[in-house]
C-alpha atoms as a PDB file:
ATOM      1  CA  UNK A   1      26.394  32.152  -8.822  1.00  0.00           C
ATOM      2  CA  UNK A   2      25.522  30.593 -11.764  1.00  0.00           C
ATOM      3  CA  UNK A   3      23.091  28.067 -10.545  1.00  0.00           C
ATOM      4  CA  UNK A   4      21.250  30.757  -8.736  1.00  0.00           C
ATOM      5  CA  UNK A   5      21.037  32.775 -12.005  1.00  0.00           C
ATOM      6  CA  UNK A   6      19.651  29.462 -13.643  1.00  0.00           C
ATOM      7  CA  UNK A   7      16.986  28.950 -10.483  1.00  0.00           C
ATOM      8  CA  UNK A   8      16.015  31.810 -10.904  1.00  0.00           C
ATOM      9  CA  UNK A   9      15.372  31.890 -14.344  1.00  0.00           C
ATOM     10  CA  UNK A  10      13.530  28.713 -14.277  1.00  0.00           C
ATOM     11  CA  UNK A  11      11.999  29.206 -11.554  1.00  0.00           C
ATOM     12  CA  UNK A  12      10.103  32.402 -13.068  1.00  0.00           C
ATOM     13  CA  UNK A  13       9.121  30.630 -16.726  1.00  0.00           C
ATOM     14  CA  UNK A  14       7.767  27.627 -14.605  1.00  0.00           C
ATOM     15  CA  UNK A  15       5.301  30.131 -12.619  1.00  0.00           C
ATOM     16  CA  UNK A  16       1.585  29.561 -13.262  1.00  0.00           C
ATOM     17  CA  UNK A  17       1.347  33.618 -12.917  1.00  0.00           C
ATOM     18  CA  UNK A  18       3.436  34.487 -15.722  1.00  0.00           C
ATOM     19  CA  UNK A  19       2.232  31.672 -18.006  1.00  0.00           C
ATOM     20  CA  UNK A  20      -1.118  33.280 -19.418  1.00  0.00           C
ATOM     21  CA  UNK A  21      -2.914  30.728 -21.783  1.00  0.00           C
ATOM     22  CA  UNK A  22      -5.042  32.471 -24.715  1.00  0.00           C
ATOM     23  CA  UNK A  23      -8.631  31.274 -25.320  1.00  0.00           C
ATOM     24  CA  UNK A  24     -11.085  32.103 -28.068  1.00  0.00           C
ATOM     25  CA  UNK A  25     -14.434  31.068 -28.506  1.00  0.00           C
ATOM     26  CA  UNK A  26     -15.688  29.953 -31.979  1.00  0.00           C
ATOM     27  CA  UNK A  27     -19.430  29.541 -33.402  1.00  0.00           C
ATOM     28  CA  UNK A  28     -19.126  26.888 -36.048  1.00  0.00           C
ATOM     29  CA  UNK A  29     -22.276  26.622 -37.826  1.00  0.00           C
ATOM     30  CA  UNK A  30     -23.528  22.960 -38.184  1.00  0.00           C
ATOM     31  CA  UNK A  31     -24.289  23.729 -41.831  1.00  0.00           C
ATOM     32  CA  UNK A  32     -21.002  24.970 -42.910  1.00  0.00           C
ATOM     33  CA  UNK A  33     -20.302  21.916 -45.638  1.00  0.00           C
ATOM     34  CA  UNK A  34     -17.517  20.324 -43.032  1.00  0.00           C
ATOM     35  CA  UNK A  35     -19.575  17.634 -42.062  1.00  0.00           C
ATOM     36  CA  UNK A  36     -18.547  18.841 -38.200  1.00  0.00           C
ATOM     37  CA  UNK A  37     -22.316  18.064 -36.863  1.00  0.00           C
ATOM     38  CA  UNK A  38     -21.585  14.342 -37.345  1.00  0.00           C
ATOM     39  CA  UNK A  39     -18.965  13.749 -34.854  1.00  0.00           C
ATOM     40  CA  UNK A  40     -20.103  16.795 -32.477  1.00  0.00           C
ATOM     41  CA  UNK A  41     -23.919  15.954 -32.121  1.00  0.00           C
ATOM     42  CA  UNK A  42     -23.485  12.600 -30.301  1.00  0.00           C
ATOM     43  CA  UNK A  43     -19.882  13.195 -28.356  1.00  0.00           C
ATOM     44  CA  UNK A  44     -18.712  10.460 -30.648  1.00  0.00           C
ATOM     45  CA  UNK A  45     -14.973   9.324 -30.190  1.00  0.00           C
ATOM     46  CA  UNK A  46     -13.926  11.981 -33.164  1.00  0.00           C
ATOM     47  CA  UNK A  47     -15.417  14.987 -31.462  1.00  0.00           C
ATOM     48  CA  UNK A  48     -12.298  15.694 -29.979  1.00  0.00           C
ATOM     49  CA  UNK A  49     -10.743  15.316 -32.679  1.00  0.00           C
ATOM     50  CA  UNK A  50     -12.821  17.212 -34.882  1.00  0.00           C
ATOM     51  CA  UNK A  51     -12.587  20.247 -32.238  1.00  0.00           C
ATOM     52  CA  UNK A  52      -8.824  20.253 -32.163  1.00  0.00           C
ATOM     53  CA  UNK A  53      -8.450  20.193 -35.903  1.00  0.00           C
ATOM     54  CA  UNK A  54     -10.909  23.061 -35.864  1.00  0.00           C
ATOM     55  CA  UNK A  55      -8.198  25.197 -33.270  1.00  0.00           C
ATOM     56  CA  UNK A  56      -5.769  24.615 -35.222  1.00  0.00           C
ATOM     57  CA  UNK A  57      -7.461  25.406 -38.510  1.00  0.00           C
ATOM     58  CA  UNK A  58      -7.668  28.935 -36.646  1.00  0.00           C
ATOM     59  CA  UNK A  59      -4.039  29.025 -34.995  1.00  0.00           C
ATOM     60  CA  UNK A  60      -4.589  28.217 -32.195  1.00  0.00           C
ATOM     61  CA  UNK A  61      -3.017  24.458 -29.928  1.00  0.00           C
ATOM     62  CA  UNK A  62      -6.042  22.110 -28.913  1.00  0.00           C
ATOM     63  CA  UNK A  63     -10.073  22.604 -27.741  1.00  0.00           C
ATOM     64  CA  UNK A  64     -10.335  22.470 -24.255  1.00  0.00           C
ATOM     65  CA  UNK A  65     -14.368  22.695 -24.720  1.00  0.00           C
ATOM     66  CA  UNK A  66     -17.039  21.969 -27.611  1.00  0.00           C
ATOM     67  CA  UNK A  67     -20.781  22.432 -26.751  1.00  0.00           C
ATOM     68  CA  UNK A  68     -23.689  23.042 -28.433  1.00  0.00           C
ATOM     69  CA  UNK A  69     -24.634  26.724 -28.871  1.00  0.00           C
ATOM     70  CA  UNK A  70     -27.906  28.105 -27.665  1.00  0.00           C
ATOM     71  CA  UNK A  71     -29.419  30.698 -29.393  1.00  0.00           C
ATOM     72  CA  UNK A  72     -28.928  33.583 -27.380  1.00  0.00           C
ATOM     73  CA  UNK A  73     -24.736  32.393 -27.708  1.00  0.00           C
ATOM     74  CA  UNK A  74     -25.399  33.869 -31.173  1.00  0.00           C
ATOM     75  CA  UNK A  75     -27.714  36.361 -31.007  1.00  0.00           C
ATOM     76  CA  UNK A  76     -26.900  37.215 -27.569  1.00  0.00           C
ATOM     77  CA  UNK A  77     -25.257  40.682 -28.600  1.00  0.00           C
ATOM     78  CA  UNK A  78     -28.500  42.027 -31.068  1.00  0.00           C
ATOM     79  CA  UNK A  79     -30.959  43.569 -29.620  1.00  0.00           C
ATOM     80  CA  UNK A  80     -34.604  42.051 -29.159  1.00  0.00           C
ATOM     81  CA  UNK A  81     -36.293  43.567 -32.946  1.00  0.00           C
ATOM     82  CA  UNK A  82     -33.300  41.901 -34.629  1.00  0.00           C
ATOM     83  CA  UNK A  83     -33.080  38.152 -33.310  1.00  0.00           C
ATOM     84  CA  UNK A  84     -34.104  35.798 -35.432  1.00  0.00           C
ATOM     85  CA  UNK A  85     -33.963  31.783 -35.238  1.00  0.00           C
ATOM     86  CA  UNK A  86     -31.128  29.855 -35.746  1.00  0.00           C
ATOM     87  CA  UNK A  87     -31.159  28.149 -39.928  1.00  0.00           C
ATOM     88  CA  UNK A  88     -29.082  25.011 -37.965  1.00  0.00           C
ATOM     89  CA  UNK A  89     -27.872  24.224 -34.474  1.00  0.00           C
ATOM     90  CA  UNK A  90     -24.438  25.736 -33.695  1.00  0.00           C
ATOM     91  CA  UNK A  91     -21.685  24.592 -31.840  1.00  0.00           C
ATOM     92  CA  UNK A  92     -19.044  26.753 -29.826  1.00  0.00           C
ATOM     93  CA  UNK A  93     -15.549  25.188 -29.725  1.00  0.00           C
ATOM     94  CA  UNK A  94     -13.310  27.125 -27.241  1.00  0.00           C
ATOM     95  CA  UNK A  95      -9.678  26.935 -28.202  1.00  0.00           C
ATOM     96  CA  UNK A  96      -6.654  27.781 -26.271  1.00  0.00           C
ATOM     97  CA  UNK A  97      -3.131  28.975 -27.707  1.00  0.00           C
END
């Protein structure tokens, strides 16, 4: 009876329904002093690196993506009167828990 308790048990924290994996999507500004454009810009061999250091900066495990923004990323939620260009490119690092 035991075993079946166990199974069971198992069996449920192993499901890919229960598990639920948290993303959040960041805007890191290119200008923002960490030097994060250099590694980013090009895909060089750090950009992963730089991305997951970036997650956890914020609490959260490892990047699963890093792209360059496009401006309506940022602005996309203001209305029309109040976008404005972009200073800098942005880049959007999505992070998952």
């Amino acid at each position: 009876m035991r075993f079946v308790m166990f199974a069971a048990v198992l069996a449920a924290c192993l499901s890919p329904s229960l598990s639920h994996a948290t993303e959040k999507t960041f805007a890191v500004p290119t200008d923002d002093g960490y030097g994060m454009d250099d590694c980013l810009s090009e895909g060089n061999a750090c950009a992963k690196l730089v991305a997951d250091s970036w997650c956890q900066v914020k609490g959260m495990n490892h990047s699963v993506r890093f792209e360059v923004a496009a401006p309506e990323d940022i602005t996309g939620s203001l209305s029309q009167d109040k976008v404005r260009p972009i200073a800098a490119p942005a880049y959007l690092i999505t992070c998952q828990d």
